[in-house]
PDB file of N, CA and C in Angstrom:
ATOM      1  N   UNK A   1     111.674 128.279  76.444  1.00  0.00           N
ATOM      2  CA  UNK A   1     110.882 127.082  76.171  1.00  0.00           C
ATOM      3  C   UNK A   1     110.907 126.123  77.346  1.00  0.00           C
ATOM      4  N   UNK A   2     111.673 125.619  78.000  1.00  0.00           N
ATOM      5  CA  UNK A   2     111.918 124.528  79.219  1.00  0.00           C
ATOM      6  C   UNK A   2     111.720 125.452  79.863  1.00  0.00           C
ATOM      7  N   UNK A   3     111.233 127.024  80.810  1.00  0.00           N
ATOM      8  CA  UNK A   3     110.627 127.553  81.497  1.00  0.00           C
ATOM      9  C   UNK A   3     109.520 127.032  81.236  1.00  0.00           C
ATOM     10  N   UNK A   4     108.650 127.436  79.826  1.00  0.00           N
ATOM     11  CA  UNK A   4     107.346 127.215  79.463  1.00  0.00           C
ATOM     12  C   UNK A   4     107.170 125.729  79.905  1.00  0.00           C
ATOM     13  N   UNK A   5     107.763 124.669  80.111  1.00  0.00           N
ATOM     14  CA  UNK A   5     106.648 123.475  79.918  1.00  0.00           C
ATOM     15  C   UNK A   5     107.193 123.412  81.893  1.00  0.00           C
ATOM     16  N   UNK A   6     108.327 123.772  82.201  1.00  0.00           N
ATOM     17  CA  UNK A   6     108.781 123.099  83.776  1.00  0.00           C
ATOM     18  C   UNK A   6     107.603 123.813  84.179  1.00  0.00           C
ATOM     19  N   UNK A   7     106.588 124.777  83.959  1.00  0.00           N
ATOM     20  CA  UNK A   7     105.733 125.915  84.769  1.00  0.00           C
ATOM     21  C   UNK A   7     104.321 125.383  84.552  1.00  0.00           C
ATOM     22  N   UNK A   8     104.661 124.562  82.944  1.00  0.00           N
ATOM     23  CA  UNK A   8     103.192 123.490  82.684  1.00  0.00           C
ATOM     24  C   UNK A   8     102.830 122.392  83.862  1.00  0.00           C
ATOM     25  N   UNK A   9     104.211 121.854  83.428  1.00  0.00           N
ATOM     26  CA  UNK A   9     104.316 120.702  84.537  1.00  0.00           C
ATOM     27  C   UNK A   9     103.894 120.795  85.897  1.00  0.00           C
ATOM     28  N   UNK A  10     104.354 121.943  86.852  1.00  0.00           N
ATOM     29  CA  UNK A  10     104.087 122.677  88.213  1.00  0.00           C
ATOM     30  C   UNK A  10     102.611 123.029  87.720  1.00  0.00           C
ATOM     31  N   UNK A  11     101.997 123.299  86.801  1.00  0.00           N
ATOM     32  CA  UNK A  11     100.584 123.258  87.250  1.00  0.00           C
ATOM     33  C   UNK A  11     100.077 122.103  87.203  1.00  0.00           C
ATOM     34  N   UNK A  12     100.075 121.063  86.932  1.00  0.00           N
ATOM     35  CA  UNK A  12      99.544 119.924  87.426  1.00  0.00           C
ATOM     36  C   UNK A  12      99.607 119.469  88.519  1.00  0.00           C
ATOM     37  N   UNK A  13     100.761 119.778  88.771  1.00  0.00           N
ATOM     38  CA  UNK A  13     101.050 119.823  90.679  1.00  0.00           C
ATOM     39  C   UNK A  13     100.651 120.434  91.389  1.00  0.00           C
ATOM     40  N   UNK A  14     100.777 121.248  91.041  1.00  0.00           N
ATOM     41  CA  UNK A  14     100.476 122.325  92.270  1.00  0.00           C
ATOM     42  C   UNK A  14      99.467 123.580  91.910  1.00  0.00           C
ATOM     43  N   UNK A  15      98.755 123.649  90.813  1.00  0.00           N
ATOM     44  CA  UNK A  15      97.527 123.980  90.152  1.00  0.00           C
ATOM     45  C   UNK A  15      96.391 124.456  90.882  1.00  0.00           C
ATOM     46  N   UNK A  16      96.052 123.213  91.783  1.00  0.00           N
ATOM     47  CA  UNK A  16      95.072 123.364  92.557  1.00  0.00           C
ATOM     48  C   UNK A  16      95.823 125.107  93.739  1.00  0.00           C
ATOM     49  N   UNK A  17      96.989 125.180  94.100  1.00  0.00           N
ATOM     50  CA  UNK A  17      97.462 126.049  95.187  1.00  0.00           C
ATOM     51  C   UNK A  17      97.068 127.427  95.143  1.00  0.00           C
ATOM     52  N   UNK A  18      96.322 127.522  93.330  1.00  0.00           N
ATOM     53  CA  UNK A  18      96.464 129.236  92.888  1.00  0.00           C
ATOM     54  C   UNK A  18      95.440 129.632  92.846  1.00  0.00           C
ATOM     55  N   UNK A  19      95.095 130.611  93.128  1.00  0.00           N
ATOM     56  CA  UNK A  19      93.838 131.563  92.950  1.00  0.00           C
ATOM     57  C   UNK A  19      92.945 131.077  91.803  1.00  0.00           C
ATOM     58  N   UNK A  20      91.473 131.121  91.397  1.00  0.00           N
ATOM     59  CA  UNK A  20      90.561 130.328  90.476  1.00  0.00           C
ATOM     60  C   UNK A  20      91.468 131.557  89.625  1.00  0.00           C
ATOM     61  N   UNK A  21      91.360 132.740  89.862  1.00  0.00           N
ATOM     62  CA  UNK A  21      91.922 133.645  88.532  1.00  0.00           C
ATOM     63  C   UNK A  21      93.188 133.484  87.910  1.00  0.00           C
ATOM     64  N   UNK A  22      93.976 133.144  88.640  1.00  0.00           N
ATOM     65  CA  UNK A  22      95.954 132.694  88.939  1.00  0.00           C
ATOM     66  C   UNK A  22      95.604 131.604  87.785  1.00  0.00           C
ATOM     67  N   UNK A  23      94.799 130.677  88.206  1.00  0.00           N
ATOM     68  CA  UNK A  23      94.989 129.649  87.308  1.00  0.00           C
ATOM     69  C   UNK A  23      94.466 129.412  86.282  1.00  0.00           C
ATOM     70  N   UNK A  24      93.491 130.050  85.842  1.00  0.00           N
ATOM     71  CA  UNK A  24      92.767 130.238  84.508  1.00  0.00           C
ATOM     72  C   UNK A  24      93.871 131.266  83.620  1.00  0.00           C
ATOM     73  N   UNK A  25      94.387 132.552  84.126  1.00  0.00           N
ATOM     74  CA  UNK A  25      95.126 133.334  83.301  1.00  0.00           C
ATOM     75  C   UNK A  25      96.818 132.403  83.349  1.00  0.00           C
ATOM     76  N   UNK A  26      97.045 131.435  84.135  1.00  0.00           N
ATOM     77  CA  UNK A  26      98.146 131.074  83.743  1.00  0.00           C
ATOM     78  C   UNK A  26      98.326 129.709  82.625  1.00  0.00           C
ATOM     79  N   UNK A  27      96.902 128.831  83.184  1.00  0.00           N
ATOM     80  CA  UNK A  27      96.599 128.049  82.591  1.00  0.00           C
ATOM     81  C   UNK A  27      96.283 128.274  80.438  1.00  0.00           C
ATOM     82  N   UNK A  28      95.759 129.937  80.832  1.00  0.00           N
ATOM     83  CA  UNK A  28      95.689 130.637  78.809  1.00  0.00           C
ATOM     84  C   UNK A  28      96.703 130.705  78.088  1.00  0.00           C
ATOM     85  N   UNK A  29      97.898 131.280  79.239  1.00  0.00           N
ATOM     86  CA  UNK A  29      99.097 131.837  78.849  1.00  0.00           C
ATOM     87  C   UNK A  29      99.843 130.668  78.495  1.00  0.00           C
ATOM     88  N   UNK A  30      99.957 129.688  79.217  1.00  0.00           N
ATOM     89  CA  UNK A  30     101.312 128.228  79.062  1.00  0.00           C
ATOM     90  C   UNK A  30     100.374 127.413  78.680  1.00  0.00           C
ATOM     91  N   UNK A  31      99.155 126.896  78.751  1.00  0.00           N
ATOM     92  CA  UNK A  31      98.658 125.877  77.902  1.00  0.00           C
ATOM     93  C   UNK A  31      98.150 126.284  76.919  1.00  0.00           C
ATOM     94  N   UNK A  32      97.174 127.138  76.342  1.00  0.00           N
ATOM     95  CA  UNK A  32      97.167 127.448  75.269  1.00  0.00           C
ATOM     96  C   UNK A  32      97.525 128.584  74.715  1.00  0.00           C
ATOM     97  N   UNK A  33      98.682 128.759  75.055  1.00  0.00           N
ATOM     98  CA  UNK A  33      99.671 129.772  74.863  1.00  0.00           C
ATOM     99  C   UNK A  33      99.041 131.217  73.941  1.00  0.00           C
ATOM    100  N   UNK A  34      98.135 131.897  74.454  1.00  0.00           N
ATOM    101  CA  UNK A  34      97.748 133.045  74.291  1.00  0.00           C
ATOM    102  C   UNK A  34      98.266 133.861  74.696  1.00  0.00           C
ATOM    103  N   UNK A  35      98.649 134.992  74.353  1.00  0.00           N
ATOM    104  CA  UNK A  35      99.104 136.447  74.651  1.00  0.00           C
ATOM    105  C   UNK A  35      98.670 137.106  75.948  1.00  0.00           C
ATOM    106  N   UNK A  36      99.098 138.108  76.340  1.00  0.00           N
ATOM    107  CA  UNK A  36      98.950 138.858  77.769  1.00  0.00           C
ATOM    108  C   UNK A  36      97.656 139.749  76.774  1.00  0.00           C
ATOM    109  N   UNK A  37      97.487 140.149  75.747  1.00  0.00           N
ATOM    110  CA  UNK A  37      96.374 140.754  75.340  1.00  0.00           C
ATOM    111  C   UNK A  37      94.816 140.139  75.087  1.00  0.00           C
ATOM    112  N   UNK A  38      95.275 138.703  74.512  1.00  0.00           N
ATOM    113  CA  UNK A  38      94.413 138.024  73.975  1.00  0.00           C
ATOM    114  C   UNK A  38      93.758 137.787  75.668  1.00  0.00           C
ATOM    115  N   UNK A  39      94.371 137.289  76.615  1.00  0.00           N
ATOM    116  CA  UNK A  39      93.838 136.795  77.929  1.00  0.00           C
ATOM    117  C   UNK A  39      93.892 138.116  78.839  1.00  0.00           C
ATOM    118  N   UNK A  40      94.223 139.307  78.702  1.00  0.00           N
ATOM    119  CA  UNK A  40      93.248 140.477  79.312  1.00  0.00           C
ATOM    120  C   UNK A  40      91.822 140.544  78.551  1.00  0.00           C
ATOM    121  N   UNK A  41      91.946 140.622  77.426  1.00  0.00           N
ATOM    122  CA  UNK A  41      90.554 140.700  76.818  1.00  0.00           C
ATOM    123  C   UNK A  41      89.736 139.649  77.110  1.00  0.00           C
ATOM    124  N   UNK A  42      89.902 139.172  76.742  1.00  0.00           N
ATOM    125  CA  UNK A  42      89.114 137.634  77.529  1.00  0.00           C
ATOM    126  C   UNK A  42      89.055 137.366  79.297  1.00  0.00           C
ATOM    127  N   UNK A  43      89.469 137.959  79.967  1.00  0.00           N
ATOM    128  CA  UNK A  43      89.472 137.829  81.504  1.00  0.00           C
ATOM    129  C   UNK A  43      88.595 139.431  81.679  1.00  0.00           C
ATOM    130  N   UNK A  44      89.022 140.148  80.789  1.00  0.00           N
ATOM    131  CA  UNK A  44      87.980 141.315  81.034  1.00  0.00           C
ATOM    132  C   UNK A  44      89.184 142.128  82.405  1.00  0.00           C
ATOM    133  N   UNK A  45      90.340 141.805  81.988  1.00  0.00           N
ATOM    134  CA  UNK A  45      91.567 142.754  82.875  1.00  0.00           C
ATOM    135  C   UNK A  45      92.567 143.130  82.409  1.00  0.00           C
ATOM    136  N   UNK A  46      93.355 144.001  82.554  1.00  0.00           N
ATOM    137  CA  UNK A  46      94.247 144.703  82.070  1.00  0.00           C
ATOM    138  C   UNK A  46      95.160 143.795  81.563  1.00  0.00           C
ATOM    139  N   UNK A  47      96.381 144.090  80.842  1.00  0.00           N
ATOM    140  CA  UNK A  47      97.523 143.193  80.363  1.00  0.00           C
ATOM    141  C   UNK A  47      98.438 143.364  81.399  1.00  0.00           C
ATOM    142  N   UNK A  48      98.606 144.814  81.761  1.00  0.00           N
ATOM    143  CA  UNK A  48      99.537 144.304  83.330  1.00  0.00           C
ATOM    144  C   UNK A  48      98.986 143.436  84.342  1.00  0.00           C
ATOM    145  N   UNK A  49      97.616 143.742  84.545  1.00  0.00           N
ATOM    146  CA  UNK A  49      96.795 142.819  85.655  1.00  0.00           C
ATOM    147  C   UNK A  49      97.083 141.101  85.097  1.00  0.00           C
ATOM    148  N   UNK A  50      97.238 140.976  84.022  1.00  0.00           N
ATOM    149  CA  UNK A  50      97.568 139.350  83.477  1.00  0.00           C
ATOM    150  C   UNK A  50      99.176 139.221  83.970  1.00  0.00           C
ATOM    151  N   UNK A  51      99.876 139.941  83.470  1.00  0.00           N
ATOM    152  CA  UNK A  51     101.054 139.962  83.692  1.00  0.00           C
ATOM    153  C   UNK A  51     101.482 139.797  85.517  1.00  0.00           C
ATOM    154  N   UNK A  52     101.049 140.460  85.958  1.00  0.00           N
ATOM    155  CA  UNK A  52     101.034 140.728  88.064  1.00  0.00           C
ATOM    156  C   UNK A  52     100.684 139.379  87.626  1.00  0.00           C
ATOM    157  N   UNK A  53      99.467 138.542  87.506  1.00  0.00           N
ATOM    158  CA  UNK A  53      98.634 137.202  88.117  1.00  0.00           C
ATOM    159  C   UNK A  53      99.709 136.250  87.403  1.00  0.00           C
ATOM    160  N   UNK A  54     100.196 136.252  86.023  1.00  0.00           N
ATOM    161  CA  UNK A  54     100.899 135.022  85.854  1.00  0.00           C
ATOM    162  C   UNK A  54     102.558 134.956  86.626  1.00  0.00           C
ATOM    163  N   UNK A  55     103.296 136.010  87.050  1.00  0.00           N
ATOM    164  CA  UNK A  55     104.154 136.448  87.750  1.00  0.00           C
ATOM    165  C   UNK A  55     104.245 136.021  89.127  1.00  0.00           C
ATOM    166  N   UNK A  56     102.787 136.155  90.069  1.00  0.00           N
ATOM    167  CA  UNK A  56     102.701 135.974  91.514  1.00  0.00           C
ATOM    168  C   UNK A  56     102.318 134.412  91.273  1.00  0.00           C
ATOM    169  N   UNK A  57     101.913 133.427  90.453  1.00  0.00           N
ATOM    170  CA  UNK A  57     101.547 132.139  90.362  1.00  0.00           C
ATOM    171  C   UNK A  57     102.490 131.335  89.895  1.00  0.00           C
ATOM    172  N   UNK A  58     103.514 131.837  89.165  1.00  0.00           N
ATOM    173  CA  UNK A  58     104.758 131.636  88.812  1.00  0.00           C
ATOM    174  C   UNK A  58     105.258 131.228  89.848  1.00  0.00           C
ATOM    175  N   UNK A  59     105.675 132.416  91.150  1.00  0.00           N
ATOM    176  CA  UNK A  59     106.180 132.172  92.228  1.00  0.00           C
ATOM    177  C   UNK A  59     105.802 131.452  92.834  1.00  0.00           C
ATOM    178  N   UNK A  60     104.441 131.239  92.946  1.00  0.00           N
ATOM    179  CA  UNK A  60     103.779 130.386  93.966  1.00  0.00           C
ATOM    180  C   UNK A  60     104.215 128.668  93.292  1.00  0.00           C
ATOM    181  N   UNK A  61     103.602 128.346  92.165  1.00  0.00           N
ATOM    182  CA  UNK A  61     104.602 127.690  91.928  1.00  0.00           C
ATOM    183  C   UNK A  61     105.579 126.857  92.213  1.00  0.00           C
ATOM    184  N   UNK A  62     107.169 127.631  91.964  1.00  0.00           N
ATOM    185  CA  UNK A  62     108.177 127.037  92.138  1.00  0.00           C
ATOM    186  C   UNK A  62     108.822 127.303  93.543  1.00  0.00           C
ATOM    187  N   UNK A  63     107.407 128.138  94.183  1.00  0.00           N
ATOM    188  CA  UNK A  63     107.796 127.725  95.781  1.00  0.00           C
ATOM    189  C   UNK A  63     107.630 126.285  96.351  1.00  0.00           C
ATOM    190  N   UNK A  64     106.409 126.259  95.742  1.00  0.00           N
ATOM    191  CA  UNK A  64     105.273 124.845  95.966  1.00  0.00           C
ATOM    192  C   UNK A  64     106.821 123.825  95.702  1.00  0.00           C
ATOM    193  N   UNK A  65     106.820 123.694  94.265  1.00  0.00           N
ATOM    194  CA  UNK A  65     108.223 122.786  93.864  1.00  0.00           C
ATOM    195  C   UNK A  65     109.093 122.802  95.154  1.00  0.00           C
ATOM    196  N   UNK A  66     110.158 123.925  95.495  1.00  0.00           N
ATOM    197  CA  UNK A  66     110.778 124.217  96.107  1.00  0.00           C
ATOM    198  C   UNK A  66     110.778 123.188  97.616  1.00  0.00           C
ATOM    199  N   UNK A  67     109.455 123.115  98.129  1.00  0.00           N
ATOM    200  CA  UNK A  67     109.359 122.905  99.233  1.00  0.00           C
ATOM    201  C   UNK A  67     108.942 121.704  99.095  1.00  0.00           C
ATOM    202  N   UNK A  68     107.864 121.095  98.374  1.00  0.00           N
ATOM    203  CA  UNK A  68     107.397 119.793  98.442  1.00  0.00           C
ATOM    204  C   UNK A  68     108.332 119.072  97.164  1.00  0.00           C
ATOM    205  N   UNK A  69     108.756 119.527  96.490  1.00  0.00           N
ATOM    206  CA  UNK A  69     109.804 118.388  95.312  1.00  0.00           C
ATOM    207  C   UNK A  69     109.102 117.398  94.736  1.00  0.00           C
ATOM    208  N   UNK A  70     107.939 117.392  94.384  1.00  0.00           N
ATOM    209  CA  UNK A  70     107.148 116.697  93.633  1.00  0.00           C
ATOM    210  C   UNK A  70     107.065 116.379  92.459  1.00  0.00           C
ATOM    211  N   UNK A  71     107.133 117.105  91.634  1.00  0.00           N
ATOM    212  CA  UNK A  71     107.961 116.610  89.952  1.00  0.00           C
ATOM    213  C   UNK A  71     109.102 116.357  89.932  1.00  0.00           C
ATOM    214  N   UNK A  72     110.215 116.682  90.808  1.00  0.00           N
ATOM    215  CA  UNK A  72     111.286 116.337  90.833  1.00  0.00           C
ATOM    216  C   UNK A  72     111.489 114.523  91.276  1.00  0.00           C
ATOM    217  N   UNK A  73     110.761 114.455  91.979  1.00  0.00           N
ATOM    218  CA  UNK A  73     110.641 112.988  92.918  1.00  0.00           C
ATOM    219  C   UNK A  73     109.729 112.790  91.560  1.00  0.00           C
ATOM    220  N   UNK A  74     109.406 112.546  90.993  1.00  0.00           N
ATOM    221  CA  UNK A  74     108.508 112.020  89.755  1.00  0.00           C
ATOM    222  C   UNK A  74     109.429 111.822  88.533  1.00  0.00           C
ATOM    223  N   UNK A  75     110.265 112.649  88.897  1.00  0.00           N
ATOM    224  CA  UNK A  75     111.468 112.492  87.304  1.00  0.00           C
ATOM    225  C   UNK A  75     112.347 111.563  87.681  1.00  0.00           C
ATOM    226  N   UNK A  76     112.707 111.742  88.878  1.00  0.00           N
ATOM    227  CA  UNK A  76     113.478 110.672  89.547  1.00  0.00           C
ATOM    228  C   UNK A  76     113.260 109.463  89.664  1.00  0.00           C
ATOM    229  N   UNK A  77     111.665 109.269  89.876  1.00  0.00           N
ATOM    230  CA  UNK A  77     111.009 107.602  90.242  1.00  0.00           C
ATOM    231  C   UNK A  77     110.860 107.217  88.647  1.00  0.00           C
ATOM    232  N   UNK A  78     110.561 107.956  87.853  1.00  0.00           N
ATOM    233  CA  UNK A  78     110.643 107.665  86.079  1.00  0.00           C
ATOM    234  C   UNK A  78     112.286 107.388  86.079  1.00  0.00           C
ATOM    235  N   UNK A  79     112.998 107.879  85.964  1.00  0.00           N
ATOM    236  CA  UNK A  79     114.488 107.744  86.070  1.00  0.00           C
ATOM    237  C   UNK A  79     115.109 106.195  86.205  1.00  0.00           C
ATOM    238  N   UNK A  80     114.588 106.152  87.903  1.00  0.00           N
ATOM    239  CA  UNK A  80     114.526 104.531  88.224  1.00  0.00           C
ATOM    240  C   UNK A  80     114.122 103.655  87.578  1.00  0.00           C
ATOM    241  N   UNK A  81     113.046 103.607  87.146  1.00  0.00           N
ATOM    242  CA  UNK A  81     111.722 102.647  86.678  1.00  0.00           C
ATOM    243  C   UNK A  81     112.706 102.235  85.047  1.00  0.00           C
ATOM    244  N   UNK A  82     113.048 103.491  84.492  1.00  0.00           N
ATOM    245  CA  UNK A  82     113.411 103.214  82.889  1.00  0.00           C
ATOM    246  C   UNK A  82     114.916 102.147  83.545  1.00  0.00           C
ATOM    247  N   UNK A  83     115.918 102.725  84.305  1.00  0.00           N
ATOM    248  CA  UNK A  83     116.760 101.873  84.721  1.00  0.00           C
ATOM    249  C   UNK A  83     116.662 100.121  84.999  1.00  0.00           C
ATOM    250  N   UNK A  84     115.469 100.226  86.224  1.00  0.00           N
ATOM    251  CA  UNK A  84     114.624  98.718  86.078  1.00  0.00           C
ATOM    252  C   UNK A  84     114.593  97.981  85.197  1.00  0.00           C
ATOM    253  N   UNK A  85     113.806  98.615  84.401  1.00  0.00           N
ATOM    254  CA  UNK A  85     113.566  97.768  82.990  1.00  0.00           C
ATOM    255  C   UNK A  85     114.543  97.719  81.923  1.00  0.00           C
ATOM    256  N   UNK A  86     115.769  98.546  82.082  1.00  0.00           N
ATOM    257  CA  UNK A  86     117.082  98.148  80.911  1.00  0.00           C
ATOM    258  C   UNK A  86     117.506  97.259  81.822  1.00  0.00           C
ATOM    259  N   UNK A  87     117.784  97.160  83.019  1.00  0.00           N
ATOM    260  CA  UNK A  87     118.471  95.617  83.299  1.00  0.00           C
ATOM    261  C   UNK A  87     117.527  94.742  83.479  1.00  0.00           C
ATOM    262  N   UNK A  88     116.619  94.301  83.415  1.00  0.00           N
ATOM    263  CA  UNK A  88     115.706  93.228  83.565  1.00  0.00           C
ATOM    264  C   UNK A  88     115.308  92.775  82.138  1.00  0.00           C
ATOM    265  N   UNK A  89     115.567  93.875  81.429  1.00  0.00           N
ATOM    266  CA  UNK A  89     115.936  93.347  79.567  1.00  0.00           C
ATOM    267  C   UNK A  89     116.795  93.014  79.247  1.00  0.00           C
ATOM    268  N   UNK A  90     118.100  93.516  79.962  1.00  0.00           N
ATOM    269  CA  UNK A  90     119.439  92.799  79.681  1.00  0.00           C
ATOM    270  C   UNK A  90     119.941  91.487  79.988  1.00  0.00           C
ATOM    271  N   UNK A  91     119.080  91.159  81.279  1.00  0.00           N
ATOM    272  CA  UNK A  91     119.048  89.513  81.732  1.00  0.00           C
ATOM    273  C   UNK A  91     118.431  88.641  81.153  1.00  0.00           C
ATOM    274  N   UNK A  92     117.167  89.204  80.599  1.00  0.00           N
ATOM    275  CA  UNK A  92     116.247  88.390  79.578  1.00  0.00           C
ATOM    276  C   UNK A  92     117.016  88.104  78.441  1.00  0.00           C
ATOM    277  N   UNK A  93     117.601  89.119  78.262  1.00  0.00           N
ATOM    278  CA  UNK A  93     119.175  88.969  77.044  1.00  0.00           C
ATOM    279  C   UNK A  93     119.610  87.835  77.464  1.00  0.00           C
ATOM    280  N   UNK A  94     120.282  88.491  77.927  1.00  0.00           N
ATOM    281  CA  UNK A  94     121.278  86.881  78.623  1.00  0.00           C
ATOM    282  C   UNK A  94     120.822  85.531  78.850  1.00  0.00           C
ATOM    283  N   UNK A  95     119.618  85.291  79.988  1.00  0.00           N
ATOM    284  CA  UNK A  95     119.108  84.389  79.807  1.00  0.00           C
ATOM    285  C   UNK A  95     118.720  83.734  78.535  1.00  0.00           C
ATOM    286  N   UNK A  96     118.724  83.777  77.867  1.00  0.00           N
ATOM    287  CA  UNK A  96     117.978  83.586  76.399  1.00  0.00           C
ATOM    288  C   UNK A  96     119.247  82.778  76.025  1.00  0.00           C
ATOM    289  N   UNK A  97     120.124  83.143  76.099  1.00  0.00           N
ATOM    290  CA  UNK A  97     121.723  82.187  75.468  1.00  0.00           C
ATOM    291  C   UNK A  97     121.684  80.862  76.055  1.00  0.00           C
ATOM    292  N   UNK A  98     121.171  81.200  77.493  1.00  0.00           N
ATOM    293  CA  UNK A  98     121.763  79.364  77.889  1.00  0.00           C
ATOM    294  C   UNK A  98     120.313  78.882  78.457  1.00  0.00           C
ATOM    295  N   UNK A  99     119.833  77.830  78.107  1.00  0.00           N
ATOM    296  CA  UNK A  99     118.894  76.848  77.986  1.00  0.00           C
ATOM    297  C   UNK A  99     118.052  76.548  79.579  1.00  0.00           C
ATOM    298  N   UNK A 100     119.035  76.688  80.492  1.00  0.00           N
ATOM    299  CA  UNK A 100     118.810  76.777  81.720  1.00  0.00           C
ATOM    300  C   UNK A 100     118.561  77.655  82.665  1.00  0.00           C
ATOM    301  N   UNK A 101     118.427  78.617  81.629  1.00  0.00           N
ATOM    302  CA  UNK A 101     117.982  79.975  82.609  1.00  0.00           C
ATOM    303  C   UNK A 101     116.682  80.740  82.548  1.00  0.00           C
ATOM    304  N   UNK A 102     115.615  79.633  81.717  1.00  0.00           N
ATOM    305  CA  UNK A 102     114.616  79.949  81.606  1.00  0.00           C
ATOM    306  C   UNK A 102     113.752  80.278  82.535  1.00  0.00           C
ATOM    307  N   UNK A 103     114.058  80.333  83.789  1.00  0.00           N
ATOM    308  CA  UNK A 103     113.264  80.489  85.075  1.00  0.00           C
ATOM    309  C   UNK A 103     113.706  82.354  85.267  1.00  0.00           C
ATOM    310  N   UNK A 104     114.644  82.254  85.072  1.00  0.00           N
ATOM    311  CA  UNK A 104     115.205  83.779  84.876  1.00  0.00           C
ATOM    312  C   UNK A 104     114.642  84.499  84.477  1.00  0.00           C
ATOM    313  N   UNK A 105     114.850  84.310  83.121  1.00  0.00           N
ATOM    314  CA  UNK A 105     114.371  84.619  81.780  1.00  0.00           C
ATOM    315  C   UNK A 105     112.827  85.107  81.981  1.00  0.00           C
ATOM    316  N   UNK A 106     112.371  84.318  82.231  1.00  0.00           N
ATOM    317  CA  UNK A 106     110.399  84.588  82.494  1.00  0.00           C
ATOM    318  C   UNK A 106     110.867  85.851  83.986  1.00  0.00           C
ATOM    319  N   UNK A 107     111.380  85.519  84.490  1.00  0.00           N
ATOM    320  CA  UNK A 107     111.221  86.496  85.749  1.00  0.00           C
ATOM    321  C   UNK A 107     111.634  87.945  85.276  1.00  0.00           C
ATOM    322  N   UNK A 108     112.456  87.884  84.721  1.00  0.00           N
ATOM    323  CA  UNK A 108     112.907  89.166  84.029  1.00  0.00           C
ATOM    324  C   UNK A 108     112.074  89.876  83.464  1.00  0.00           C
ATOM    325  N   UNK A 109     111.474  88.936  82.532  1.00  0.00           N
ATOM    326  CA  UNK A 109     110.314  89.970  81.076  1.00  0.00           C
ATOM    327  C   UNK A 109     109.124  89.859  82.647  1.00  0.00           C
ATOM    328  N   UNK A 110     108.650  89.381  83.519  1.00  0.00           N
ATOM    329  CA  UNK A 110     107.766  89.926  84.453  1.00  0.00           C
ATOM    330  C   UNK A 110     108.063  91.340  84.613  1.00  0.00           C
ATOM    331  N   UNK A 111     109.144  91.406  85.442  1.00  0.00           N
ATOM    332  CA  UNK A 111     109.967  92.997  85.972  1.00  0.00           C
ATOM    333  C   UNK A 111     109.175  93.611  85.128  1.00  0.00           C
ATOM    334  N   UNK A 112     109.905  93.789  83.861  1.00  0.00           N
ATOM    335  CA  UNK A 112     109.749  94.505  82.594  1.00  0.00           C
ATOM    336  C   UNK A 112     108.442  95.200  82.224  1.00  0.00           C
ATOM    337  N   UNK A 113     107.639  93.731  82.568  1.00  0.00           N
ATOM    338  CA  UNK A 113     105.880  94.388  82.297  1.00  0.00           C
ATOM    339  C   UNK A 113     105.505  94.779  83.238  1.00  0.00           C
ATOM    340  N   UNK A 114     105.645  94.700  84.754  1.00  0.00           N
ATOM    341  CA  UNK A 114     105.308  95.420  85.532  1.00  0.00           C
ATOM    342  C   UNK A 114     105.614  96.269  85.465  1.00  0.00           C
ATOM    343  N   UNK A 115     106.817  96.639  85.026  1.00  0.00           N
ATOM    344  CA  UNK A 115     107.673  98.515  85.560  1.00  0.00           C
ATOM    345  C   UNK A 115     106.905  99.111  84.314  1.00  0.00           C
ATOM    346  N   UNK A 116     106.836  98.124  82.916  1.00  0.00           N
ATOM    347  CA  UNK A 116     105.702  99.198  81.695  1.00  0.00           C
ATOM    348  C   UNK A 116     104.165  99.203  82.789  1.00  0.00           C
ATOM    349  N   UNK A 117     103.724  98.383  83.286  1.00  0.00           N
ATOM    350  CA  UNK A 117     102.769  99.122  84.013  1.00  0.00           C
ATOM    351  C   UNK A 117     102.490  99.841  84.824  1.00  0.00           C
ATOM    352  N   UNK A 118     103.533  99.967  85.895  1.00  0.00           N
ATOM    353  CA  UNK A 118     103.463 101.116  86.267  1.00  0.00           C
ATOM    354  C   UNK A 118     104.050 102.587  85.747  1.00  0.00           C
ATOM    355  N   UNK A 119     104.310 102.431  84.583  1.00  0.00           N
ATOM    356  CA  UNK A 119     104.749 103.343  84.136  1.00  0.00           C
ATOM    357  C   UNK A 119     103.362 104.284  82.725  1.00  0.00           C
ATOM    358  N   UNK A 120     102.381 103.326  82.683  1.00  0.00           N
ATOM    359  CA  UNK A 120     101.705 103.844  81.786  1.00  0.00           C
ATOM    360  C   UNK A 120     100.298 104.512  82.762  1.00  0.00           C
TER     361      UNK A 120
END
């Protein structure tokens, strides 16, 4: 299952890298998770010939990953961002207790909505 979606994910990335055929028979198989039969019949090619194309795009793939780290640097900058915004909620916390830290306070819940915007 976490093969199936990390290989979803790498096609959004790196999708464009694969053959129009690579990516239609891989795109049947992991997004709408059809069979090696159902998508030979429908590609009008063998089930090994599905099997070879989702195999060599596979690789291609988590070479792509491998070398450029692009979902990885994406899980990571999400990673950050959720971090951001638990302490810039936790100060808004805080601020909120003492009367004089309302300058804070507003600066904080800013952070907060910015990092939800860049995050949506």
């Amino acid at each position: 299952m976490a093969k199936n979606l990390e290989i979803s994910i790498l096609l959004d990335y790196y999708g464009q890298m694969l053959t129009e055929k690579q990516l239609e028979v891989v795109q049947l198989y992991y997004n709408e998770d059809l069979s090696l039969a159902e998508i030979a019949q429908f590609a009008n090619i063998t089930r090994q010939g599905v099997r070879d194309s989702i195999k060599r795009a596979e690789s291609t793939l988590l070479e792509m990953e491998e070398r450029m780290g692009l979902a990885k640097k994406f899980r990571e900058y999400q990673k950050k961002l959720e971090e951001i915004t638990d302490c810039a909620k936790e100060i808004a916390f805080e601020a909120e207790r003492y009367s004089s830290a309302q300058k804070i306070q507003k600066k904080a819940e800013k952070i907060v909505e910015l990092a939800q915007q860049i995050d949506d």
